[in-house]
C-alpha atoms as a PDB file:
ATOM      1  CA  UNK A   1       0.822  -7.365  17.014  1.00  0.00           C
ATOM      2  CA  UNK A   2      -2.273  -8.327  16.448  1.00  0.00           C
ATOM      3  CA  UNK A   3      -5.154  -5.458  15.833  1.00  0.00           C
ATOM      4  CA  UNK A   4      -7.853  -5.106  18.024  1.00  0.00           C
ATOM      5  CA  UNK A   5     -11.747  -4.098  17.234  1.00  0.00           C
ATOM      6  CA  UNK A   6     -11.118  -0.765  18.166  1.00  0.00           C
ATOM      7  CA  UNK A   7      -8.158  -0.512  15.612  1.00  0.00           C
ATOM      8  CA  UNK A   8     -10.540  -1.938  12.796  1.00  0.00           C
ATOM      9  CA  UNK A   9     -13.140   0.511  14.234  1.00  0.00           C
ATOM     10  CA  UNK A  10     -10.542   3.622  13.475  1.00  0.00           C
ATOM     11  CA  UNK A  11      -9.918   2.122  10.155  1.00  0.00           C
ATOM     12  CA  UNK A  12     -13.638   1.901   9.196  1.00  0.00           C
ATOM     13  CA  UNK A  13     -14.010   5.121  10.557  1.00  0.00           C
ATOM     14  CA  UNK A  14     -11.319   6.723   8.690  1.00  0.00           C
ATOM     15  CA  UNK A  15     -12.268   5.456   5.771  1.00  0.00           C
ATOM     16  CA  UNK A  16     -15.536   7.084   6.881  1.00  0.00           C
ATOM     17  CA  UNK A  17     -14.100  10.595   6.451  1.00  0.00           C
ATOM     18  CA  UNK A  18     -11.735   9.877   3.582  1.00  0.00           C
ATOM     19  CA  UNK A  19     -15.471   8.654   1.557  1.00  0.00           C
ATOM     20  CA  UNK A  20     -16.805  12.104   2.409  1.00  0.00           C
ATOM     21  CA  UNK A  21     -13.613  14.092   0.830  1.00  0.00           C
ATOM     22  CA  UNK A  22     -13.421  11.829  -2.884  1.00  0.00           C
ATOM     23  CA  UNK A  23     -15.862  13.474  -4.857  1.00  0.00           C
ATOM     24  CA  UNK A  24     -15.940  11.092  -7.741  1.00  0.00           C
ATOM     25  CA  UNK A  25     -17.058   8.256  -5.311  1.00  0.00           C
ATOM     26  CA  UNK A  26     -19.714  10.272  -3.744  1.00  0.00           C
ATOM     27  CA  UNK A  27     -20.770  11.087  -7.751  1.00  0.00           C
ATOM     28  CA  UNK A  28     -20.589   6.775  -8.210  1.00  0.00           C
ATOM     29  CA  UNK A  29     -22.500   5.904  -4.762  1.00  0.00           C
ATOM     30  CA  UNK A  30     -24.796   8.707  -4.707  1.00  0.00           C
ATOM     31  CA  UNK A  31     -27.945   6.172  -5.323  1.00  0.00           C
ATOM     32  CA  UNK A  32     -25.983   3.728  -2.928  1.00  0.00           C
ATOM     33  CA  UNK A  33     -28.660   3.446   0.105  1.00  0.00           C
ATOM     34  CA  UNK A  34     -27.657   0.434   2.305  1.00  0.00           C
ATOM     35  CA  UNK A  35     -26.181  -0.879   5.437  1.00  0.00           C
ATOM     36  CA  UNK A  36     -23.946  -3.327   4.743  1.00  0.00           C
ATOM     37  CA  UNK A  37     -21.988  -6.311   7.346  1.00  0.00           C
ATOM     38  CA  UNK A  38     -18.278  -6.222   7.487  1.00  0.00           C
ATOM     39  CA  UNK A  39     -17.137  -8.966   9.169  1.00  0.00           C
ATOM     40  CA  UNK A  40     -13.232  -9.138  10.371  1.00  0.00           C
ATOM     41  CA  UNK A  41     -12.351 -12.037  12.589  1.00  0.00           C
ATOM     42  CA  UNK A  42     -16.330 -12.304  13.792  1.00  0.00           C
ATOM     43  CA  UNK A  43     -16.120  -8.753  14.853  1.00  0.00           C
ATOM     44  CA  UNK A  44     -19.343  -7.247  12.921  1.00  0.00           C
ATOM     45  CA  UNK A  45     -19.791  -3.746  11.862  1.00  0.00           C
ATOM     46  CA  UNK A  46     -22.647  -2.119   9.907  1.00  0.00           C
ATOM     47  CA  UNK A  47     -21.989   0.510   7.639  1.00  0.00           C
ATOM     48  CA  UNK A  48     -25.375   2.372   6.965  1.00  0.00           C
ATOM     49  CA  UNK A  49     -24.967   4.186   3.803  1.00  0.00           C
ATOM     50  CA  UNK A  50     -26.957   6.795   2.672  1.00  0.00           C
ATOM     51  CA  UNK A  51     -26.306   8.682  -1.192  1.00  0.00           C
ATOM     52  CA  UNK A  52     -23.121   7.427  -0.977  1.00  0.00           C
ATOM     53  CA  UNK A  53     -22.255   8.813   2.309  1.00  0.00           C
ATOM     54  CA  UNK A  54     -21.217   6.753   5.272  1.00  0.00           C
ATOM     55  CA  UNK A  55     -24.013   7.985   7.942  1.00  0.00           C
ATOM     56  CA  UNK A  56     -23.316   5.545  10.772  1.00  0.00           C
ATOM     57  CA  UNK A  57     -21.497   2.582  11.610  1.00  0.00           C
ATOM     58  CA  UNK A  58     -22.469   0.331  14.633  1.00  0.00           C
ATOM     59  CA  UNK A  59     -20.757  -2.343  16.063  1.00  0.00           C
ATOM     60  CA  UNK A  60     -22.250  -6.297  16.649  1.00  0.00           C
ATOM     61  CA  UNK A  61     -23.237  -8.513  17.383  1.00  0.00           C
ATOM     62  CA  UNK A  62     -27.004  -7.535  15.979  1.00  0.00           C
ATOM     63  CA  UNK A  63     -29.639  -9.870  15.023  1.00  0.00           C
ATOM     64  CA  UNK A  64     -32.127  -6.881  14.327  1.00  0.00           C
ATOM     65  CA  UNK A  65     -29.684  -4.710  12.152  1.00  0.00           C
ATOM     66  CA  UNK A  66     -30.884  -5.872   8.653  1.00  0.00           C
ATOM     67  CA  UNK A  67     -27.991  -5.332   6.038  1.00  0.00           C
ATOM     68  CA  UNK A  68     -28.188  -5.781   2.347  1.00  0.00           C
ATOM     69  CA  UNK A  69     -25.054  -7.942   1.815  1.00  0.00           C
ATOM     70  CA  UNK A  70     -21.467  -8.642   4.085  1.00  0.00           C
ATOM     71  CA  UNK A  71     -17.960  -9.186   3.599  1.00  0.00           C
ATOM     72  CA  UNK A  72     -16.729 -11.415   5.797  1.00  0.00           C
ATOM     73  CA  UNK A  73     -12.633 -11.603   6.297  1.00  0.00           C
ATOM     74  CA  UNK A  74     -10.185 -12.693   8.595  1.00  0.00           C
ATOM     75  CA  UNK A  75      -8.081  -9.272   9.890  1.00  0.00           C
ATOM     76  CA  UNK A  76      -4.932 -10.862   8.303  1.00  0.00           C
ATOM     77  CA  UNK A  77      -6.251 -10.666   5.194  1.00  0.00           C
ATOM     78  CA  UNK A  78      -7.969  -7.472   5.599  1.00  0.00           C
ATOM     79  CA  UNK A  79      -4.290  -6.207   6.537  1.00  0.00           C
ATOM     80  CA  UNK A  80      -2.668  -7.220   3.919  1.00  0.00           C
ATOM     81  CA  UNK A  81      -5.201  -6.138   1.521  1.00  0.00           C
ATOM     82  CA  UNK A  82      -4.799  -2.653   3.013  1.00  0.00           C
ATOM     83  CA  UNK A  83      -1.167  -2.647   2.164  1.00  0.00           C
ATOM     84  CA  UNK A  84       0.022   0.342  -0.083  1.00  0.00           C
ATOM     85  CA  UNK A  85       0.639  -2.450  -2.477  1.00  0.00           C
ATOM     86  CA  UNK A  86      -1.108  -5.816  -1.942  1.00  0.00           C
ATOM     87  CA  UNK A  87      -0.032  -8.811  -2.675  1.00  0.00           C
ATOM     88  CA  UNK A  88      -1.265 -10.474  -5.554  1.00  0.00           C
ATOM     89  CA  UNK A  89      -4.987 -12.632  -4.170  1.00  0.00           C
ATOM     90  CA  UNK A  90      -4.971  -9.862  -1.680  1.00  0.00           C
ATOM     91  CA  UNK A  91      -5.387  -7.003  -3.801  1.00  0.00           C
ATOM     92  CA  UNK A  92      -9.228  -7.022  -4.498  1.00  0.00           C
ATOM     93  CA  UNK A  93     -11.902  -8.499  -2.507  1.00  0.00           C
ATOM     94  CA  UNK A  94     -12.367 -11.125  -4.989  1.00  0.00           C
ATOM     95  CA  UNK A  95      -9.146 -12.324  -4.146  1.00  0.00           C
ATOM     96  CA  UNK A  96      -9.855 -13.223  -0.239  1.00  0.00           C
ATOM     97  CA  UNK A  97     -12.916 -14.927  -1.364  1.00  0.00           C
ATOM     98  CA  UNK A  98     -11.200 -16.751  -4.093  1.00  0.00           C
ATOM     99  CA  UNK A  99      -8.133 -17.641  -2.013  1.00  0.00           C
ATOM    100  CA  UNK A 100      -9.788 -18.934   1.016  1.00  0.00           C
ATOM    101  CA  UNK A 101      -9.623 -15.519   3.169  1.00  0.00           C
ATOM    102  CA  UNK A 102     -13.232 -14.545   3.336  1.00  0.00           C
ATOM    103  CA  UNK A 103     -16.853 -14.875   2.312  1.00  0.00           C
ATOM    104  CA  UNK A 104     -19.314 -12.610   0.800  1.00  0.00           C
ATOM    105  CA  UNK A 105     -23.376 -13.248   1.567  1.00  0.00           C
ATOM    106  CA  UNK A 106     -26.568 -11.481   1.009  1.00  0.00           C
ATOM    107  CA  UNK A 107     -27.578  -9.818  -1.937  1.00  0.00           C
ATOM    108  CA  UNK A 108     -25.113 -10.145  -4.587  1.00  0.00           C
ATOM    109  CA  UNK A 109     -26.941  -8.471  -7.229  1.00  0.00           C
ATOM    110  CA  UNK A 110     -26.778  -4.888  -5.032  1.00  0.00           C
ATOM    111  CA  UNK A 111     -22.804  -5.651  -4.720  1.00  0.00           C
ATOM    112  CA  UNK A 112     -22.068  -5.906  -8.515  1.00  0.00           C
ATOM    113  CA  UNK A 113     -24.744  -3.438  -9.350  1.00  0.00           C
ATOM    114  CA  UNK A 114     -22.581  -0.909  -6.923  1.00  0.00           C
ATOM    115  CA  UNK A 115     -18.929  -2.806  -7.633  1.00  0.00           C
ATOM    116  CA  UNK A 116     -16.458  -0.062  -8.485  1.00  0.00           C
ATOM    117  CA  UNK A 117     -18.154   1.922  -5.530  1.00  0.00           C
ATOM    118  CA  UNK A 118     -17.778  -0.803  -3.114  1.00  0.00           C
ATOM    119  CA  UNK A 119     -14.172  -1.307  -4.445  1.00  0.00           C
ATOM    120  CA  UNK A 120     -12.484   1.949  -3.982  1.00  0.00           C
ATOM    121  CA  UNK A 121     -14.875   2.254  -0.667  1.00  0.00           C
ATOM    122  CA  UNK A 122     -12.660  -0.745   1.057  1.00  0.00           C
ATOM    123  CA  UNK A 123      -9.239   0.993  -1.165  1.00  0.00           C
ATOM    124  CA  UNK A 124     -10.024   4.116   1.040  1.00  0.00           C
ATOM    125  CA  UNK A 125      -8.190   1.720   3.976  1.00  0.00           C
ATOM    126  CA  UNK A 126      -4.996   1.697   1.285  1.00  0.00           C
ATOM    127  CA  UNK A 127      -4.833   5.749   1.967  1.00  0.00           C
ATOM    128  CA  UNK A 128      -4.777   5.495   5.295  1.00  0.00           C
ATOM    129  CA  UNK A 129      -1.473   3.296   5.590  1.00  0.00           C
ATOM    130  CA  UNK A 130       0.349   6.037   2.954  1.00  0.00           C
ATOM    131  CA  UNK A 131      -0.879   8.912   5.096  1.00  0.00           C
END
């Protein structure tokens, strides 16, 4: 079946309150300041992060939300990503770009300044299929 915005929604916001309970990637994302565009399927939702903190996350379609960079993916690929145990060109976000399965845009320099943040931010979604 496929998954809806609101189920991407719960996921975002899950991994919302999952953010707020790791410590060590509060410690890595505490100068981490920006709103950023994740993009599954052309459904847009900005993340506004403040100190490493998820503060707010609005849904699109916005041309006046400014974000510092965006991940664009189809949900498939976001799915199976979020697997307990990806499959390999699904297991980083790398991987979708590499393989066809989604874009990144914007400011790349503020992604691979905050890299292993961003990383284990989007893991967080892993968690919630285990739990």
């Amino acid at each position: 079946m496929p998954t809806t915005q609101a189920d991407h929604r719960a996921r975002l916001d899950g991994m919302a309150e999952r953010l707020g309970a790791t410590p060590h990637l509060l410690r890595l994302g505490c100068l981490f300041n920006e709103t950023v565009l994740i993009e599954i399927d052309g459904r847009e939702f900005y993340l506004s992060f403040e100190k490493g903190r998820v503060i707010e996350i609005k849904e699109g379609p916005s041309k006046k939300l400014p974000w510092r960079f965006a991940l664009r993916v189809s949900g498939a690929a976001l799915e199976a990503f979020w697997q307990p145990m990806p499959t390999p060109g699904y297991h980083d976000i790398f991987g979708l770009v590499k393989y066809g399965h989604g874009r990144i845009d914007g400011d790349i320099l503020t992604l691979v300044k905050n890299l292993r943040y961003f990383k284990e931010f989007m893991a967080l979604g892993r968690r919630e299929a285990l739990a």
